[in-house]
Protein backbone atom coordinates (compact mmCIF):
# COMPACT_ATOMS: atom_id res chain seq x y z
CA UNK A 1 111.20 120.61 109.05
CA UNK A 2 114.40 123.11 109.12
CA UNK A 3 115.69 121.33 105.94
CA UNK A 4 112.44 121.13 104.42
CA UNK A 5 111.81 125.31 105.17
CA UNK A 6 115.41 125.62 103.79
CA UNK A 7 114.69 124.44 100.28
CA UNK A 8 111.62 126.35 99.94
CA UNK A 9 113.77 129.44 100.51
CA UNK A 10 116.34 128.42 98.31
CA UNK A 11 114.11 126.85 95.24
CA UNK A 12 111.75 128.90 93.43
CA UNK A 13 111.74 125.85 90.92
CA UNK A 14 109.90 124.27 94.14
CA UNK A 15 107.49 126.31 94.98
CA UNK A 16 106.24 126.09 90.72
CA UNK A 17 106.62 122.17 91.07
CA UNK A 18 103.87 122.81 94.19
CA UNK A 19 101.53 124.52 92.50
CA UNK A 20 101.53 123.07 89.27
CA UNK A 21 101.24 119.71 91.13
CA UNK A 22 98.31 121.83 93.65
CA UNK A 23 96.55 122.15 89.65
CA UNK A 24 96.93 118.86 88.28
CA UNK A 25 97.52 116.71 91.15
CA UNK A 26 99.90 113.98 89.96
CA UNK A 27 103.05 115.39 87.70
CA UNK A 28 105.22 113.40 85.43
CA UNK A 29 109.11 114.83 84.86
CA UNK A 30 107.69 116.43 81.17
CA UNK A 31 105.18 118.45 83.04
CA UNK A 32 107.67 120.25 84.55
CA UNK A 33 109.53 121.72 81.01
CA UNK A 34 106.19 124.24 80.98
CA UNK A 35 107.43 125.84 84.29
CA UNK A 36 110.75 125.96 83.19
CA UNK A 37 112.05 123.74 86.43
CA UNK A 38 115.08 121.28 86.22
CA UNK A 39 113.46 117.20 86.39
CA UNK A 40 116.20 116.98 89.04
CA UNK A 41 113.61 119.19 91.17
CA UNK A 42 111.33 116.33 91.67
CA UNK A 43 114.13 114.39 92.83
CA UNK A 44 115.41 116.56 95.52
CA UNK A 45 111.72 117.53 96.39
CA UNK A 46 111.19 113.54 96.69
CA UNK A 47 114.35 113.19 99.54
CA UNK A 48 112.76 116.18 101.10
CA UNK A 49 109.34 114.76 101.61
CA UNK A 50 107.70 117.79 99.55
CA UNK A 51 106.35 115.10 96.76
CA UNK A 52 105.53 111.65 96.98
CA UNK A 53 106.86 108.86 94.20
CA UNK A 54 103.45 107.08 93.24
CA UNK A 55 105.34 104.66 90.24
CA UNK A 56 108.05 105.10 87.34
CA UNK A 57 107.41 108.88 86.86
CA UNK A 58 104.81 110.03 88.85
CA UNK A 59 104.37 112.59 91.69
CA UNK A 60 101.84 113.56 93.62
CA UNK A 61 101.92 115.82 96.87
CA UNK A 62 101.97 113.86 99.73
CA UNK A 63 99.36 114.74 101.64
CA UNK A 64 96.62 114.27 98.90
CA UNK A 65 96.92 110.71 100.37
CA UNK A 66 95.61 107.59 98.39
CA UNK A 67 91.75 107.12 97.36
CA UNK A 68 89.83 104.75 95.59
CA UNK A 69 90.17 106.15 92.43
CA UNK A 70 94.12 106.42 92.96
CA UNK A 71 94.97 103.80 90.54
CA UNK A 72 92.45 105.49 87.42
CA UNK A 73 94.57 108.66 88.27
CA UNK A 74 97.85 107.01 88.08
CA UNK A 75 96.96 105.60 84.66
CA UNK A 76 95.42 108.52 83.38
CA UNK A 77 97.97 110.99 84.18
CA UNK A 78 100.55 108.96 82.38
CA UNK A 79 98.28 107.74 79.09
CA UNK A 80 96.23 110.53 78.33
CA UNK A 81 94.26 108.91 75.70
CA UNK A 82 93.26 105.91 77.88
CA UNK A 83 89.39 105.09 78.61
CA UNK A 84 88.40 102.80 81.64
CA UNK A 85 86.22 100.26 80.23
CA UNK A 86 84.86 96.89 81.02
CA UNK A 87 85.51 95.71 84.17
CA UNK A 88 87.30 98.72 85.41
CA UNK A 89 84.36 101.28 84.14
CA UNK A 90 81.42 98.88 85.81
CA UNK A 91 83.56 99.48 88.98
CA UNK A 92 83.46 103.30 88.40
CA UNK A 93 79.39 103.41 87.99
CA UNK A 94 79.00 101.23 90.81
CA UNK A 95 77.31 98.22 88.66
CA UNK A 96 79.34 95.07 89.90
CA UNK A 97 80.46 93.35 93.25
CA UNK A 98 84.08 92.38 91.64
CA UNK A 99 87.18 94.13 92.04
CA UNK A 100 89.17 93.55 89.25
CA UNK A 101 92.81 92.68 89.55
CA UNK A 102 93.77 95.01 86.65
CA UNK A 103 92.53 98.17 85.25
CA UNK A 104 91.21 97.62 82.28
CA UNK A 105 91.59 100.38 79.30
CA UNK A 106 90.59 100.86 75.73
CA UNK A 107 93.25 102.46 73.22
CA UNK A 108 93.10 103.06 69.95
CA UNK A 109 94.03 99.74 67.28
CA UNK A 110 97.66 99.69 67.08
CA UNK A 111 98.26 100.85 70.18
CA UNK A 112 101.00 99.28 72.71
CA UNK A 113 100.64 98.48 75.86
CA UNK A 114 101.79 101.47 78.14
CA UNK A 115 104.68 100.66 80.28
CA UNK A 116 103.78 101.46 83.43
CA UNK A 117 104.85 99.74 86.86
CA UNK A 118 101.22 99.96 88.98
CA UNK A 119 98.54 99.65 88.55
CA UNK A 120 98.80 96.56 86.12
CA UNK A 121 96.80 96.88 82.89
CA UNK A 122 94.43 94.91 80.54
CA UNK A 123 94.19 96.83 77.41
CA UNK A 124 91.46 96.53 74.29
CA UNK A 125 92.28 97.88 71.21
CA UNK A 126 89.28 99.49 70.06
CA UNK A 127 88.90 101.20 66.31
CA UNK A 128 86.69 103.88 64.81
CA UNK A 129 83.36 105.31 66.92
CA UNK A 130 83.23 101.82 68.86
CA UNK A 131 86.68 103.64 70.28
CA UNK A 132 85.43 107.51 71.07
CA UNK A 133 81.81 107.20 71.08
CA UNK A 134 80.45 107.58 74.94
CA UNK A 135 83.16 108.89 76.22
CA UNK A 136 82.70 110.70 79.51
CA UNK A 137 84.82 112.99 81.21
CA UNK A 138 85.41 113.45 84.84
CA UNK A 139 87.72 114.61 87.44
CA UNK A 140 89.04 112.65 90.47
CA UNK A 141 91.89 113.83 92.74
CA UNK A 142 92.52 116.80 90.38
CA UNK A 143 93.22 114.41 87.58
CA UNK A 144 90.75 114.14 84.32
CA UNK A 145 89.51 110.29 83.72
CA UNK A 146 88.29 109.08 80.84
CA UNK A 147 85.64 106.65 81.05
CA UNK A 148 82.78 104.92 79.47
CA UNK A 149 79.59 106.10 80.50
CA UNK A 150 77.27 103.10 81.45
CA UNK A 151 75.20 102.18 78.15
CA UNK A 152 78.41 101.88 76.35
CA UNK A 153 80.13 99.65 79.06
CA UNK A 154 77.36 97.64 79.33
CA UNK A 155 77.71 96.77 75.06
CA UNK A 156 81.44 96.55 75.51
CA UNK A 157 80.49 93.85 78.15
CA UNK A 158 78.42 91.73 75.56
CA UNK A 159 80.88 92.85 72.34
CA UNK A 160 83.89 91.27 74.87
CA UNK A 161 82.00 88.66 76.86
CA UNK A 162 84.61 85.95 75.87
CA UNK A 163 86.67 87.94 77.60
CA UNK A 164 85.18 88.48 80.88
CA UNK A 165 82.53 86.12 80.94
CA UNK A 166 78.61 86.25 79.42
CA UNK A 167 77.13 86.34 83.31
CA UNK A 168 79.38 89.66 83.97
CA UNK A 169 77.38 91.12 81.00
CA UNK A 170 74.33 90.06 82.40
CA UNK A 171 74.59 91.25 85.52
CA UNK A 172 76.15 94.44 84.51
CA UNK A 173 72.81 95.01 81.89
CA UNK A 174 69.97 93.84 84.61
CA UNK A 175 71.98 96.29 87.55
CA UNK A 176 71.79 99.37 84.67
CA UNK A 177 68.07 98.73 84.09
CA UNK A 178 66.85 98.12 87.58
CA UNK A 179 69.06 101.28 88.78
CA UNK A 180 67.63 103.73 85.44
CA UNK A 181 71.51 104.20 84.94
CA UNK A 182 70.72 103.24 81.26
CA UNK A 183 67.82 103.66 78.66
CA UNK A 184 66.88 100.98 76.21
CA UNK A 185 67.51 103.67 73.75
CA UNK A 186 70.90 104.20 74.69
CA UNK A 187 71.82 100.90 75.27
CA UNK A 188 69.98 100.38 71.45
CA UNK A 189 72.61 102.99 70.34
CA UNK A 190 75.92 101.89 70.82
CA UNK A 191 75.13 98.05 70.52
CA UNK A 192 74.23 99.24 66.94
CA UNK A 193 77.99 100.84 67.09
CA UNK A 194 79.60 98.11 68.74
CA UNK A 195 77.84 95.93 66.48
CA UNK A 196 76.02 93.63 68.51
CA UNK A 197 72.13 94.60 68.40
CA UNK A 198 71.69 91.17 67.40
CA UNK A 199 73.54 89.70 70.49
CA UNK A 200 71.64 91.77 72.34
CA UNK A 201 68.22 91.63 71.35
CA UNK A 202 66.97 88.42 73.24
CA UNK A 203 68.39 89.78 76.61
CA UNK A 204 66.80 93.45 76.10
CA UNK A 205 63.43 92.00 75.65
CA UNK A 206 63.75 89.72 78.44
CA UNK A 207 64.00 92.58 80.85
CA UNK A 208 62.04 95.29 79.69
């Protein structure tokens, strides 16, 4: 604790690190150039137990502790223009029993992969309005996520069932029905966008 009150006295470039990280809750090295505080701060802050190491170039204050959205943070405060989708997103809205292994992301077409050490990843590559149409925006331990709201996951489901499986899709579409989480209208939208109304159809009708 002496040590600890010791740098605070010492660093101003600590006390900005602490409230910059107090605003956006998880800080990579680059965040720190717009406070005008040496990257080497984070390191000393680190061996001081002021901010905690969450993966390759990430920080968070300690004492926000870990939640169940920690890993979605994680991702999004290092790939900004990342959207939860498919198995990951169904997670989010609450419309599956699975916990998937990876998080699963949609980035534009050409994209890379992100290197990043946790959580591991399953990207899409995803062009056009099938890419930033339903896009929602919320925040979760201080950090923005971008995810799909539930019509469009739902399409994404059926436009990429080879990829997790037709009965994930049909689960995912029955749970959005029977919980009102989705209209037919909206769910009509995007599988026009995602291009598959057709695939769709019979399964719509079924239910409604």
């Amino acid at each position: 604790m002496e040590h600890t009150a010791k740098i605070m006295r010492q660093d101003t470039h600590a006390r900005r690190v602490l409230d910059l990280l107090a605003q956006k809750g998880m800080l990579r090295p680059s965040d720190l150039d717009a406070i005008e505080a040496p990257r080497v701060a984070l390191t000393r802050m680190t061996a001081a137990g002021l901010v905690e190491k969450v993966g390759r170039g990430l920080y968070r204050l300690p004492e926000r502790g870990g939640s169940e959205h920690e890993s979605l943070a994680a991702v999004a405060a290092k790939v900004p223009q990342a959207v939860f989708c498919l198995l990951t997103a169904l997670q989010f809205h609450g419309l599956t029993t699975q916990l998937p292994r990876q998080v699963w992301i949609a980035m534009p077409r050409g994209s890379h992969v992100p290197r990043i050490d946790y959580p591991p990843l399953k990207m899409i590559q995803v062009s056009g309005e099938a890419y930033s149409a339903g896009i929602e925006v919320v925040e979760r331990d201080h950090v923005q996520l971008r995810v799909y709201g539930v019509a469009k996951t739902v399409v994404d489901c059926f436009k990429h069932r080879n990829k997790i499986g037709l009965d994930v899709a049909l689960e995912a579409l029955r749970d959005a029905r029977a919980q009102r989480k989705a209209s037919a209208d909206d769910l009509g939208h995007y599988a026009k966008i995602c291009r598959v109304a057709n695939v769709m159809r019979p399964y719509l009708e079924a239910i409604e």
